[in-house]
Protein backbone atom coordinates (compact mmCIF):
# COMPACT_ATOMS: atom_id res chain seq x y z
CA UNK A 1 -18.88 0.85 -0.28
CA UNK A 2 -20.07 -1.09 -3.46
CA UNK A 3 -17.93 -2.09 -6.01
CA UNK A 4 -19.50 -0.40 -8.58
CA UNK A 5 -19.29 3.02 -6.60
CA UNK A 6 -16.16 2.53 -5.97
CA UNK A 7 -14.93 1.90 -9.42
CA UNK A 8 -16.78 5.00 -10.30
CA UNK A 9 -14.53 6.74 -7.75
CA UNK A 10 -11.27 5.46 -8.82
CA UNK A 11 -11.96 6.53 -12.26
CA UNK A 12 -13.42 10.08 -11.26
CA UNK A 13 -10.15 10.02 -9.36
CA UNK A 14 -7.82 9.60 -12.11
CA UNK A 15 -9.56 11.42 -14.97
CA UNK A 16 -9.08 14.23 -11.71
CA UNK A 17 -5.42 13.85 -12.14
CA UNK A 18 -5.87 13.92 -15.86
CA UNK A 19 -7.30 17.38 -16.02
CA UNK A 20 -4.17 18.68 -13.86
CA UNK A 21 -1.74 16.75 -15.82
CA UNK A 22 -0.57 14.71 -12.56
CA UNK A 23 -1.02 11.34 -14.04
CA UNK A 24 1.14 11.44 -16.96
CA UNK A 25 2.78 14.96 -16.76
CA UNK A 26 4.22 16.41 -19.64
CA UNK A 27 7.57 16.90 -17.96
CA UNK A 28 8.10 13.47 -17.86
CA UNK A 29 7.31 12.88 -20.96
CA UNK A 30 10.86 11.63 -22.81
CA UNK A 31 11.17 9.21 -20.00
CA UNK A 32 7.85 7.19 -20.97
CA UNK A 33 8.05 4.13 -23.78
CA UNK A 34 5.72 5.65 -26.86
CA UNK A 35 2.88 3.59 -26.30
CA UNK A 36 2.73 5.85 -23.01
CA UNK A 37 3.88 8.84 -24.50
CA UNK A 38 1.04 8.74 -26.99
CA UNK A 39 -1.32 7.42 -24.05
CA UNK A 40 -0.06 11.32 -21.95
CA UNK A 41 -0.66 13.53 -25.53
CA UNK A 42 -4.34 12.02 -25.98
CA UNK A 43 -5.42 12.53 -22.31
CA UNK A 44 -3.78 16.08 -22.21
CA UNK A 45 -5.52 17.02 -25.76
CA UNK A 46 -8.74 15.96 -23.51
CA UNK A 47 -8.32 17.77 -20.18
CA UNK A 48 -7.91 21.28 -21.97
CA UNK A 49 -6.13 23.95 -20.55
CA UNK A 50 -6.14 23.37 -16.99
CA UNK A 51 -3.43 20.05 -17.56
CA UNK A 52 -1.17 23.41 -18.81
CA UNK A 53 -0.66 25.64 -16.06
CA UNK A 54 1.75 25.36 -12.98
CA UNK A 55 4.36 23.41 -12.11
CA UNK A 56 4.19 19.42 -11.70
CA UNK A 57 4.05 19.79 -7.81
CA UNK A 58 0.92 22.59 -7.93
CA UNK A 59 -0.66 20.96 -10.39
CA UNK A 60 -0.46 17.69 -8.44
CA UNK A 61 -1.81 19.63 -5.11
CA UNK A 62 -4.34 21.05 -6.90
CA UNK A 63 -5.65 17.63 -7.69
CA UNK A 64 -5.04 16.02 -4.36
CA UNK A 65 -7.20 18.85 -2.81
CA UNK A 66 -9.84 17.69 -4.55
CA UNK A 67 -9.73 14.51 -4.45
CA UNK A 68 -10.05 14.67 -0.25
CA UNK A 69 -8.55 13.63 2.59
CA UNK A 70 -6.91 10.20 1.92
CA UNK A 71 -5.25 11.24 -1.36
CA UNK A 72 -4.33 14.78 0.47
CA UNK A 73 -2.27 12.01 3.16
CA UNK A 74 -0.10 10.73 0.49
CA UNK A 75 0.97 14.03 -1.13
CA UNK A 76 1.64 15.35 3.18
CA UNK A 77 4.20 11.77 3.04
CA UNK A 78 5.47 12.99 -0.61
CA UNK A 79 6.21 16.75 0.61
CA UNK A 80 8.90 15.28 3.11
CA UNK A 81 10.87 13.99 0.60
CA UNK A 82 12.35 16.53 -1.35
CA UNK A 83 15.53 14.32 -1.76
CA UNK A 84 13.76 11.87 -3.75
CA UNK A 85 11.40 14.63 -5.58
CA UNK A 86 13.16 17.25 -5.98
CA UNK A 87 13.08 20.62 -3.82
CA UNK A 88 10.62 22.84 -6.12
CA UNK A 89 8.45 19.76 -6.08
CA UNK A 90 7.80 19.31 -2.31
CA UNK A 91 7.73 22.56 -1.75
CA UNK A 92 4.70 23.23 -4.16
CA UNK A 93 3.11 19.85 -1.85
CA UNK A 94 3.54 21.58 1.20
CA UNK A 95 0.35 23.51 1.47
CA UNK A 96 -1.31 20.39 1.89
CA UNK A 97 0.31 20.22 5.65
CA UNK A 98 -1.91 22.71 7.23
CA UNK A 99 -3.03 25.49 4.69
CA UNK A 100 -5.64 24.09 3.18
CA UNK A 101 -8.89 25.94 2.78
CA UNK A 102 -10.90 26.36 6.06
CA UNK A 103 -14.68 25.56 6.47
CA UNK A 104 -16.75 28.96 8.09
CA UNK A 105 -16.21 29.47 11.49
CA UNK A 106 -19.83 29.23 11.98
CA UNK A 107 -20.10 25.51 11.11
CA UNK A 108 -16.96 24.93 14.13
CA UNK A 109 -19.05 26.80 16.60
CA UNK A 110 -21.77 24.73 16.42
CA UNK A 111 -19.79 21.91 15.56
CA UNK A 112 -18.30 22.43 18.96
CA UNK A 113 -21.34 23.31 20.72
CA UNK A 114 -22.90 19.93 19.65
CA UNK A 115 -19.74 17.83 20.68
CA UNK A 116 -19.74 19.26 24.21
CA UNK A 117 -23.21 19.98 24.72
CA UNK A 118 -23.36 23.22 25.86
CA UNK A 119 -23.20 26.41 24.67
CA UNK A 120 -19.45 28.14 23.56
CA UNK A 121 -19.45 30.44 26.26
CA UNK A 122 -20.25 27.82 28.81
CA UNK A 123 -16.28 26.45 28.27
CA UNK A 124 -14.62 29.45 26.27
CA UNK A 125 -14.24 33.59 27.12
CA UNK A 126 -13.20 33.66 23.37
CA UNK A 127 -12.80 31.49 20.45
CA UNK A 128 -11.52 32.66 16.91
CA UNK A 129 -10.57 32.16 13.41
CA UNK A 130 -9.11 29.00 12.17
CA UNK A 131 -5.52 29.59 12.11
CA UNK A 132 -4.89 25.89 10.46
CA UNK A 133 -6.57 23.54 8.12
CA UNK A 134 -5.74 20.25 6.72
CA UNK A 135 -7.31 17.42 5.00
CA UNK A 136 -9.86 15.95 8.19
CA UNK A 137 -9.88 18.87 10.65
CA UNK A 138 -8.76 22.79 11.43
CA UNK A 139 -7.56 24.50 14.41
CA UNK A 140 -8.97 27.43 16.63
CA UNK A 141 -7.57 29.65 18.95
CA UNK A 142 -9.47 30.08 21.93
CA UNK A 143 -9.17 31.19 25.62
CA UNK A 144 -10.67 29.15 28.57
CA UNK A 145 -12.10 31.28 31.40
CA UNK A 146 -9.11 30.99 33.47
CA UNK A 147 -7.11 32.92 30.70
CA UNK A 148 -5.01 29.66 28.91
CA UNK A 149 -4.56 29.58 25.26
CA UNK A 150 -5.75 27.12 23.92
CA UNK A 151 -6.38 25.18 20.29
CA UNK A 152 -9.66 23.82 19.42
CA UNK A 153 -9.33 20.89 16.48
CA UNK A 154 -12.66 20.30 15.19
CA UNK A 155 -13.21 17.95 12.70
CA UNK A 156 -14.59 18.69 9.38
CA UNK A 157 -18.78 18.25 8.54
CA UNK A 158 -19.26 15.33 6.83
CA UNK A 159 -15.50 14.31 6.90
CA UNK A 160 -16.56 10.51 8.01
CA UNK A 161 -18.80 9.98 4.83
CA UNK A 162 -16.25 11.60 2.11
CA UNK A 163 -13.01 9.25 4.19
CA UNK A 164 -15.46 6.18 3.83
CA UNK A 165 -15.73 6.97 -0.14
CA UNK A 166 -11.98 7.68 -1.09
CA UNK A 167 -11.18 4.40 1.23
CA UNK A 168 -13.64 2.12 -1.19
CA UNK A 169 -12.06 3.71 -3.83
CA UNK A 170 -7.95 3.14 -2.44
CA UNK A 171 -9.01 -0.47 -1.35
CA UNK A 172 -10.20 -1.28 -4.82
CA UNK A 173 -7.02 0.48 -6.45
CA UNK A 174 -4.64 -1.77 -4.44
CA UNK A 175 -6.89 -4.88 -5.22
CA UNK A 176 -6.50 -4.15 -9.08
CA UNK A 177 -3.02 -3.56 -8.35
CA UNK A 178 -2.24 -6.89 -6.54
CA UNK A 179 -4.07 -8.56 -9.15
CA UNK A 180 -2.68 -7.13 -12.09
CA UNK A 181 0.44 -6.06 -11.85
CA UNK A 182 2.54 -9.54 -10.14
CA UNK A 183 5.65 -7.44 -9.72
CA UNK A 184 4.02 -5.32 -6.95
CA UNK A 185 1.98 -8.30 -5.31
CA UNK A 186 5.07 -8.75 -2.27
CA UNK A 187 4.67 -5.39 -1.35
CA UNK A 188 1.05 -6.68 -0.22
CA UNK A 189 -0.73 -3.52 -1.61
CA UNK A 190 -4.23 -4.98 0.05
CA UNK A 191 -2.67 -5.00 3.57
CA UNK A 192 -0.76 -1.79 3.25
CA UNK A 193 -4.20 -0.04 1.70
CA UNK A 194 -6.38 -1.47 4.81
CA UNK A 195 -3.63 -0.55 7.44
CA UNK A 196 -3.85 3.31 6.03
CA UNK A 197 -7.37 3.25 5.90
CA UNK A 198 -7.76 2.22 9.75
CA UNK A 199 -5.49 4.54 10.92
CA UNK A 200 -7.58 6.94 8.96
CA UNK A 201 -10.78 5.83 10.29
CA UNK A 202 -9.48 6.37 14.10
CA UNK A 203 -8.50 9.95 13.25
CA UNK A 204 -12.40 10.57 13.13
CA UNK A 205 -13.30 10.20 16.85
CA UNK A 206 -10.75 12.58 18.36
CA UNK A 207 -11.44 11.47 22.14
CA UNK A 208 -8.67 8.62 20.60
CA UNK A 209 -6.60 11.56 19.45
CA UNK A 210 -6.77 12.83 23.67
CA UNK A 211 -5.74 9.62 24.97
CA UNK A 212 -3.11 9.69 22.53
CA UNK A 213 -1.62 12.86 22.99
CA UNK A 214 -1.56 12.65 26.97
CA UNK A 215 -0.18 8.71 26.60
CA UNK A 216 2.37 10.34 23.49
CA UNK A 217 3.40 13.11 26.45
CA UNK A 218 4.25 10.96 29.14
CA UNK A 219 6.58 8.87 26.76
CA UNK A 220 8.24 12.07 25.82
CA UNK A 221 8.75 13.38 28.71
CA UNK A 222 11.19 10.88 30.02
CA UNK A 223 13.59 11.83 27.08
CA UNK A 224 13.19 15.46 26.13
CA UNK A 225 13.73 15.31 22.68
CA UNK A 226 10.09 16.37 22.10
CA UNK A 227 6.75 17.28 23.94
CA UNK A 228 2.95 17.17 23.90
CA UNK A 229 0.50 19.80 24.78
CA UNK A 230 -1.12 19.11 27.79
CA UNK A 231 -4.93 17.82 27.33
CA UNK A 232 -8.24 20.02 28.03
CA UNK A 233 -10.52 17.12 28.86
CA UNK A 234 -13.21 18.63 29.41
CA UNK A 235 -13.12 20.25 26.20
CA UNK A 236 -12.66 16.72 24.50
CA UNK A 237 -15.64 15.04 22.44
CA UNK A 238 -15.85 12.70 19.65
CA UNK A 239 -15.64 15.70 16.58
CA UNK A 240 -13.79 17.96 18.98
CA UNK A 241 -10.43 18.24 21.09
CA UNK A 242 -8.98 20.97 22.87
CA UNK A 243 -5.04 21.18 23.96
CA UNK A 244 -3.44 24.13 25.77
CA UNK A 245 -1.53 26.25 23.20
CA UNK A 246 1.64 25.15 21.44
CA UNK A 247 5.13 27.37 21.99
CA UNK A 248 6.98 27.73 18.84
CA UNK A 249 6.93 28.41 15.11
CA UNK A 250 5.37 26.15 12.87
CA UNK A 251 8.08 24.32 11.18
CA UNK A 252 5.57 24.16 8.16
CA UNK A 253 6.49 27.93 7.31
CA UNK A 254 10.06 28.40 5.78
CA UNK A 255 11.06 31.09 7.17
CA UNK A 256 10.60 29.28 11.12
CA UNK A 257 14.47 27.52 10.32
CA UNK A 258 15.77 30.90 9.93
CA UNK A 259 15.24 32.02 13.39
CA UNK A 260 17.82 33.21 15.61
CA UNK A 261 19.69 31.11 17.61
CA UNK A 262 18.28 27.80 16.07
CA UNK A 263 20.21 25.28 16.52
CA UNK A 264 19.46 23.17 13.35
CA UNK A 265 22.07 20.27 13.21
CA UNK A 266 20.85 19.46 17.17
CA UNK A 267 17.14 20.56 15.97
CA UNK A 268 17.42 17.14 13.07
CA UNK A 269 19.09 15.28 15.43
CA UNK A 270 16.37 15.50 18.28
CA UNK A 271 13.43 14.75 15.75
CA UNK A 272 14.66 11.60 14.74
CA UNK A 273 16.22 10.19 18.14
CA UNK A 274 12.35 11.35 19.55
CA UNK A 275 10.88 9.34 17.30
CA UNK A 276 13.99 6.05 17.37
CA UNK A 277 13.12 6.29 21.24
CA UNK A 278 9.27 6.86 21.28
CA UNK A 279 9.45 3.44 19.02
CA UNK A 280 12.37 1.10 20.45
CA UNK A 281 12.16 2.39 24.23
CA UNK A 282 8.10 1.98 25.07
CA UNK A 283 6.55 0.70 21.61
CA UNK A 284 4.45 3.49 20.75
CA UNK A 285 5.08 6.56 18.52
CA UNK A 286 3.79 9.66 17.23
CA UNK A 287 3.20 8.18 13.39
CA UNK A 288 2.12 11.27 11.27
CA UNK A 289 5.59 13.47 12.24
CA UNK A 290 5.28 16.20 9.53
CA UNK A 291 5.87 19.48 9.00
CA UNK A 292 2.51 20.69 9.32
CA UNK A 293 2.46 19.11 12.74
CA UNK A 294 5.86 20.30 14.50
CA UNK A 295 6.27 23.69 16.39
CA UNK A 296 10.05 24.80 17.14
CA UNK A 297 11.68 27.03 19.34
CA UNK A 298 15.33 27.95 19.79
CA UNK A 299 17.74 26.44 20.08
CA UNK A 300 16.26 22.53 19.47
CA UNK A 301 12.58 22.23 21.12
CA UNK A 302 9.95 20.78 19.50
CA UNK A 303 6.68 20.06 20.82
CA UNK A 304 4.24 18.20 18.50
CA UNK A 305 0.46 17.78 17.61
CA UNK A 306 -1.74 15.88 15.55
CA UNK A 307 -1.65 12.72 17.84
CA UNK A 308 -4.44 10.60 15.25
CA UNK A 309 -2.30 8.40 13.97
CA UNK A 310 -0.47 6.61 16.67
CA UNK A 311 1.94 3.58 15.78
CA UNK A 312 2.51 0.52 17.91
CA UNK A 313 4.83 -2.10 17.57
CA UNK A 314 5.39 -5.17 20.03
CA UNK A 315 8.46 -6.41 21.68
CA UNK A 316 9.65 -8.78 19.32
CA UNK A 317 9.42 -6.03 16.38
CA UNK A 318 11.24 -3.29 18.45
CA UNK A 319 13.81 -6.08 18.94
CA UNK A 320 14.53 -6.59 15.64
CA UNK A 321 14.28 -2.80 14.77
CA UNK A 322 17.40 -2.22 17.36
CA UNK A 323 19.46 -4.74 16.04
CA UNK A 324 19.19 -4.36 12.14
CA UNK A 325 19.81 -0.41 13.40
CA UNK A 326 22.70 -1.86 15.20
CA UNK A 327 24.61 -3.98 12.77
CA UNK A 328 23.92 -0.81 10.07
CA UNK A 329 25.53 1.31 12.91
CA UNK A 330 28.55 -1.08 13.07
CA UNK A 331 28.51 -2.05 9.64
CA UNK A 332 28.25 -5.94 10.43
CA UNK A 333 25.89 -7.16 7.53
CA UNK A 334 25.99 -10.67 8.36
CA UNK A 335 24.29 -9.36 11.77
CA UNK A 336 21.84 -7.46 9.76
CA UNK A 337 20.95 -10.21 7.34
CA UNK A 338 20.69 -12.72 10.66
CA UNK A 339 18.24 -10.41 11.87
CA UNK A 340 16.18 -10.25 8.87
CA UNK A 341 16.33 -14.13 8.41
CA UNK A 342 15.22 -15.11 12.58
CA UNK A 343 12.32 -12.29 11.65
CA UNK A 344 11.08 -14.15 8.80
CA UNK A 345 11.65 -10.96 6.98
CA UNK A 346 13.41 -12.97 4.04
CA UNK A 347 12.40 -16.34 3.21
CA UNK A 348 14.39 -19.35 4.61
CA UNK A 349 15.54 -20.98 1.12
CA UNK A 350 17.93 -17.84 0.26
CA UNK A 351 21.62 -17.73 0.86
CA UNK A 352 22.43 -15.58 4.61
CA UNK A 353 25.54 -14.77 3.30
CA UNK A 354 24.23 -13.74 -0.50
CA UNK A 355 21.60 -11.04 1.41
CA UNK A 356 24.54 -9.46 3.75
CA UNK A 357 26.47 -8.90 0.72
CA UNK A 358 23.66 -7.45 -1.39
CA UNK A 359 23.17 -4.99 2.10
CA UNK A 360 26.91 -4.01 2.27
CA UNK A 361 26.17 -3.11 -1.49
CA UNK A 362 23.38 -0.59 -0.30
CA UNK A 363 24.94 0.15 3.06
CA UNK A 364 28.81 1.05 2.46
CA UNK A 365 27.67 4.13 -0.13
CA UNK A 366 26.26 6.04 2.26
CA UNK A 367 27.40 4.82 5.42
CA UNK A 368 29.21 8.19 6.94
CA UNK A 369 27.90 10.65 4.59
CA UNK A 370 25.51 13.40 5.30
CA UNK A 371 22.43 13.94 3.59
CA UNK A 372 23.13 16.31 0.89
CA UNK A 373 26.02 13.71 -0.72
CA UNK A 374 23.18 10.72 -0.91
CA UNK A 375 21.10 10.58 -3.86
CA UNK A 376 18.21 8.71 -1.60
CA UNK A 377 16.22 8.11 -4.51
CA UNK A 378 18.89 5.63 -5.69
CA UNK A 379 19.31 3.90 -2.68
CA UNK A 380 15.73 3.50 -2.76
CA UNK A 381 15.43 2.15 -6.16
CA UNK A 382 18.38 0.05 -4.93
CA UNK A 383 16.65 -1.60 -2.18
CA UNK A 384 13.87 -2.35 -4.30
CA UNK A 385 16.15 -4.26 -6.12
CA UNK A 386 17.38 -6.26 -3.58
CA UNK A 387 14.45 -6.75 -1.75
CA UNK A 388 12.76 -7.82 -4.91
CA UNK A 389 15.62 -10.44 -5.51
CA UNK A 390 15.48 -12.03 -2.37
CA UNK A 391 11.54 -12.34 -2.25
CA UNK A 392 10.74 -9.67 0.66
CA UNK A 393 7.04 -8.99 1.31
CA UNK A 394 5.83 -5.70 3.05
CA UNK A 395 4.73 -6.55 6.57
CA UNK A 396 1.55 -4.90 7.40
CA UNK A 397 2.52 -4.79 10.76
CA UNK A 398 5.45 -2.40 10.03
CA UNK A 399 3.49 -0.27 7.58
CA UNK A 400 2.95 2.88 10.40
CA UNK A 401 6.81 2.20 11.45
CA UNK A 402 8.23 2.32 7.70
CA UNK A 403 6.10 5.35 6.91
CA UNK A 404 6.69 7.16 9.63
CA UNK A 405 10.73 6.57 9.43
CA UNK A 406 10.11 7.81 6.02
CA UNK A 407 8.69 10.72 6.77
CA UNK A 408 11.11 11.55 9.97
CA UNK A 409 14.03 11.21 7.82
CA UNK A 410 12.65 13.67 4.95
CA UNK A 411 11.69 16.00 7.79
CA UNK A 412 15.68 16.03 9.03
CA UNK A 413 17.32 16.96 5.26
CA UNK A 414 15.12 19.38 5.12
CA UNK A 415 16.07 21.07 8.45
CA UNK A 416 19.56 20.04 7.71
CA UNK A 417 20.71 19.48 4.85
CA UNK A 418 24.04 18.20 6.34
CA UNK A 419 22.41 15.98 8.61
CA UNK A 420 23.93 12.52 9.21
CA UNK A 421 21.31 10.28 10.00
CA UNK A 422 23.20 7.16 11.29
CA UNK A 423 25.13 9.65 13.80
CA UNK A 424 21.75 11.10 14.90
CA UNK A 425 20.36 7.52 15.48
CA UNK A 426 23.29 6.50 17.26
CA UNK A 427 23.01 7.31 20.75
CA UNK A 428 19.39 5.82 21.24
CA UNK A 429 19.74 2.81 19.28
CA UNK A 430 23.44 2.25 21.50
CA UNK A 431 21.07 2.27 25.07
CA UNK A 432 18.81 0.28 23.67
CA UNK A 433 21.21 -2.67 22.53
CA UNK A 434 23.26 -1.41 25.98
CA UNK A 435 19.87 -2.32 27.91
CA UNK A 436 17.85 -4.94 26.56
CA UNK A 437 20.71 -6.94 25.37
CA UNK A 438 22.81 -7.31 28.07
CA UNK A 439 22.92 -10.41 30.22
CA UNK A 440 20.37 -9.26 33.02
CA UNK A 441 18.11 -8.44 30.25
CA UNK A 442 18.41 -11.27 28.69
CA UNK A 443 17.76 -13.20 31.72
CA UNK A 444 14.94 -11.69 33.11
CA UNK A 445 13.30 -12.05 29.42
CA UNK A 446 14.06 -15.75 29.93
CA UNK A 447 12.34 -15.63 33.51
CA UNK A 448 9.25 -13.78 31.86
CA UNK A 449 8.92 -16.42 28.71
CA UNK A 450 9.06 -19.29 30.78
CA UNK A 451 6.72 -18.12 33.40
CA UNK A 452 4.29 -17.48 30.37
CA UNK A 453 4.53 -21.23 29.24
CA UNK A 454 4.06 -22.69 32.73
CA UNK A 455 1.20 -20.35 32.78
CA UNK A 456 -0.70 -21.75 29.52
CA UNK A 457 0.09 -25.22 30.06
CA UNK A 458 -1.78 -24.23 34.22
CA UNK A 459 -5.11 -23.31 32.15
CA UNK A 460 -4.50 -25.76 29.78
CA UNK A 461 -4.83 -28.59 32.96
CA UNK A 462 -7.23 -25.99 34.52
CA UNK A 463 -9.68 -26.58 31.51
CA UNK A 464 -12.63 -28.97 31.71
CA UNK A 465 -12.53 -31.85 29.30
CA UNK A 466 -15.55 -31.60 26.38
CA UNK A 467 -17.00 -34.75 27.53
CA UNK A 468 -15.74 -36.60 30.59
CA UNK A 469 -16.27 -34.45 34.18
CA UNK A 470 -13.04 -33.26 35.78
CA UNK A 471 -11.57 -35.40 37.95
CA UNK A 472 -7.80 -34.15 39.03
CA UNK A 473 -7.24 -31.25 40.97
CA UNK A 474 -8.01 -27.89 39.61
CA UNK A 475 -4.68 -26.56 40.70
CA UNK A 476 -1.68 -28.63 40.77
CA UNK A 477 0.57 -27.47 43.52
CA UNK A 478 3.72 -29.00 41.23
CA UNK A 479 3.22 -25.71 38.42
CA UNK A 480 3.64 -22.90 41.87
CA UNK A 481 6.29 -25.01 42.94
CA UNK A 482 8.17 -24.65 39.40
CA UNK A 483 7.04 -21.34 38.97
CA UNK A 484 8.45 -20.41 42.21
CA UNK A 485 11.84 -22.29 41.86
CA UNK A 486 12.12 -20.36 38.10
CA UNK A 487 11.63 -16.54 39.68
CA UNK A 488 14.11 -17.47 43.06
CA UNK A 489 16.24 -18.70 40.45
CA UNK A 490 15.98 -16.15 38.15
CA UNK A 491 16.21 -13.37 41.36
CA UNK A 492 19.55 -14.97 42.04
CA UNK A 493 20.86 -15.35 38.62
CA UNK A 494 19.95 -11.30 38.11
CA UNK A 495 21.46 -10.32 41.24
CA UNK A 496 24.72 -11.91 40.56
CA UNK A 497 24.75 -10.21 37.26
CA UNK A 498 24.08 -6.49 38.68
């Protein structure tokens, strides 16, 4: 997008949020110095009436809606966290989970007709209403011939166009931001804005979202904590995707976590040690783990959908992840600050010792205590702090991960209240260290990283000089010879470990 239409955007956008008073609300304002007070009074004198009516949260909703899909994502993240928001306030965000307005069903029949090329009767005996919508797609219920229910997600006209103006106008917000406001420049606002926008971008061809959600299942089915619907691929094209029918109540209605026999303690507990395992045990995770896209069904199953954001982090990452997890768990701060120093999370220069002390300071207050007796908006504003004072930068890398941890660990208060989060975590985190950290682990992981060096510096010698013809043998019998000795070696040293 050019600059100059996506300036325009940004400012449509917040004169948008002017007219619902959900830039500078009214409610807020004692809290602002007067030269932002006055700033609130003179843009609420201009939007008129509609800045006056509803609470903070509708108002805000209202405005979201509007503004499309992207800015609809961030108010699904801020619904999760009614801890840090307030209850009344994340409860008036919720609609944007999955009960948004739908498009005619019209528009999805063809829509789906043109995606599978051939006519709706060809895959479907029936195919209804939209019982969902949300901010890129909505969701049918259909039957195939051979009498499964299925769901039919079909993506919204013109969705790609309106995602590829809003992202113009979010990239150019975070640029302003990084330039102009230095105190927000290590939370790398650029990065963290272009990460988002990708992971928006591959929600729009949903034969990703397929292999996702049959990659997603096969991870979850080794643990049980959570499950996938199973894939229709032949009812899979780029603007369409069809999954067999998903048991349960949407955990997106209220009433769903009063049904009998719900276990809701074990219900918490199995939503975050899904997602602790999808991430730490095989790297990959469901990363958009709201409300609006959990089903539940006595006494603790979940089964999940919405697989179009999926998060990936590497082996070193998942490493570190454990073992910060790990030292919180045992409340061994110098571990935790160790951690963070080998990751090049906090710059070398700083004091190891000064950061595990400044984490005992944010760890000890809550350590133990269930949700309801942790203010998490303090502990947030606390971390800020601390993270601020010892020069941490947001790794883009992490972005999915942090979010999506966020967003789990909303999701949990809200089914229980009482839930203890470091209790949940426990149990996965414990295997983890248990398995990858013990000495066979640790050995074979030795075995694999030097096997990888002998392997570079074999193409290295494999690789023609620029200017003088090859003249040594291609292959060097001395590297298999090495390579051979390291895996006997390493067979032997495993074995006597076992």
């Amino acid at each position: 997008m050019a600059r100059p239409a996506a300036l325009g955007r940004l400012a449509a956008a917040a004169w948008t949020l002017t007219r619902y008073d959900a830039l500078l609300p009214v409610e807020l304002e004692t809290q602002y110095p007067p030269p932002i007070r006055d700033l609130g009074r003179v843009l609420r004198r201009l939007a008129g009436k509609k800045a006056k009516t509803g609470r903070p949260g509708e108002r805000l909703a209202l405005a979201l809606v509007e503004l499309g899909p992207v800015a609809i994502k961030i108010g699904q993240l801020m619904s999760t966290r009614a801890d840090i928001f307030g209850a009344a306030f994340a409860e008036d965000l919720s609609r944007l989970k999955d009960r948004l307005a739908p498009f005619p069903a019209e528009m999805a029949r063809a829509q789906v007709e043109a995606a599978l090329g051939a006519p709706l009767e060809r895959q479907f005996s029936e195919f209804g209403e939209a019982v969902a919508a949300a901010s890129l797609a909505q969701a049918h219920e259909a039957r195939l011939h051979d009498g499964r229910r299925v769901a039919v997600k079909v993506l919204r006209p013109n969705i790609a166009a309106r995602v590829a103006r809003d992202s113009g106008a979010v990239l150019l917000a975070a640029r302003l931001v990084d330039r102009y406001v230095p105190a927000a420049s290590r939370l790398e606002p650029v990065a963290f804005a272009e990460t988002v926008i990708r992971a928006t971008e591959l929600e729009l061809d949903l034969r990703l979202e397929a292999a996702g959600c049959d990659e997603l299942g096969g991870v979850m089915a080794k643990d049980g904590y959570m499950s996938a619907p199973a894939v229709i691929w032949e009812g899979v094209g780029k603007q369409v995707l069809t999954l067999e029918w998903a048991n349960g109540a949407p955990l997106s209605d209220p009433a769903t976590l009063d049904l009998p026999g719900l276990d809701r303690p074990m219900l918490a507990a199995n939503l975050l040690r899904a997602f602790l395992s999808q991430a730490l045990d095989h790297g990959v995770f469901h990363a958009d783990l709201h409300e609006g896209n959990l089903f539940v069904a006595a006494p603790a199953q979940i089964v999940a959908v919405d697989y179009g954001i999926i998060g990936r982090i590497g082996p070193d990452e998942r490493r570190y992840l454990a073992e910060i997890l790990w030292g919180f768990l045992n409340r061994d701060y110098p571990r935790v600050a160790e951690v963070h120093f080998r990751a090049g999370y906090v710059p070398a220069h700083h004091d190891r010792a000064a950061f595990a002390q400044a984490l005992r300071a944010v760890g000890e207050p809550v350590f133990g205590r269930s949700a309801s007796q942790v203010s998490m908006s303090r502990v947030l504003i606390q971390l800020f702090e601390i993270t601020a004072l010892f020069d941490m930068h947001l790794r883009p890398e992490l972005v999915l991960l942090q979010k999506t941890m966020m967003t789990v660990e909303g999701v949990a208060r809200r089914i229980d209240p009482e839930c203890d989060i470091w209790s949940a975590a426990d149990p996965v985190v414990r295997r983890w260290i248990t398995r990858e950290l013990a000495p066979p682990a640790q050995a074979l992981r030795l075995i694999q990283d030097g096997l990888e060096v002998l392997h570079g510096l074999k193409r290295r010698l494999q690789a023609p000089e620029p200017e003088a013809p090859v003249v040594a043998p291609r292959d060097p019998s001395w590297i298999w010879f090495v390579m051979g000795a390291l895996t006997a070696g390493g067979a032997f040293l495993l074995g006597a470990l076992a």
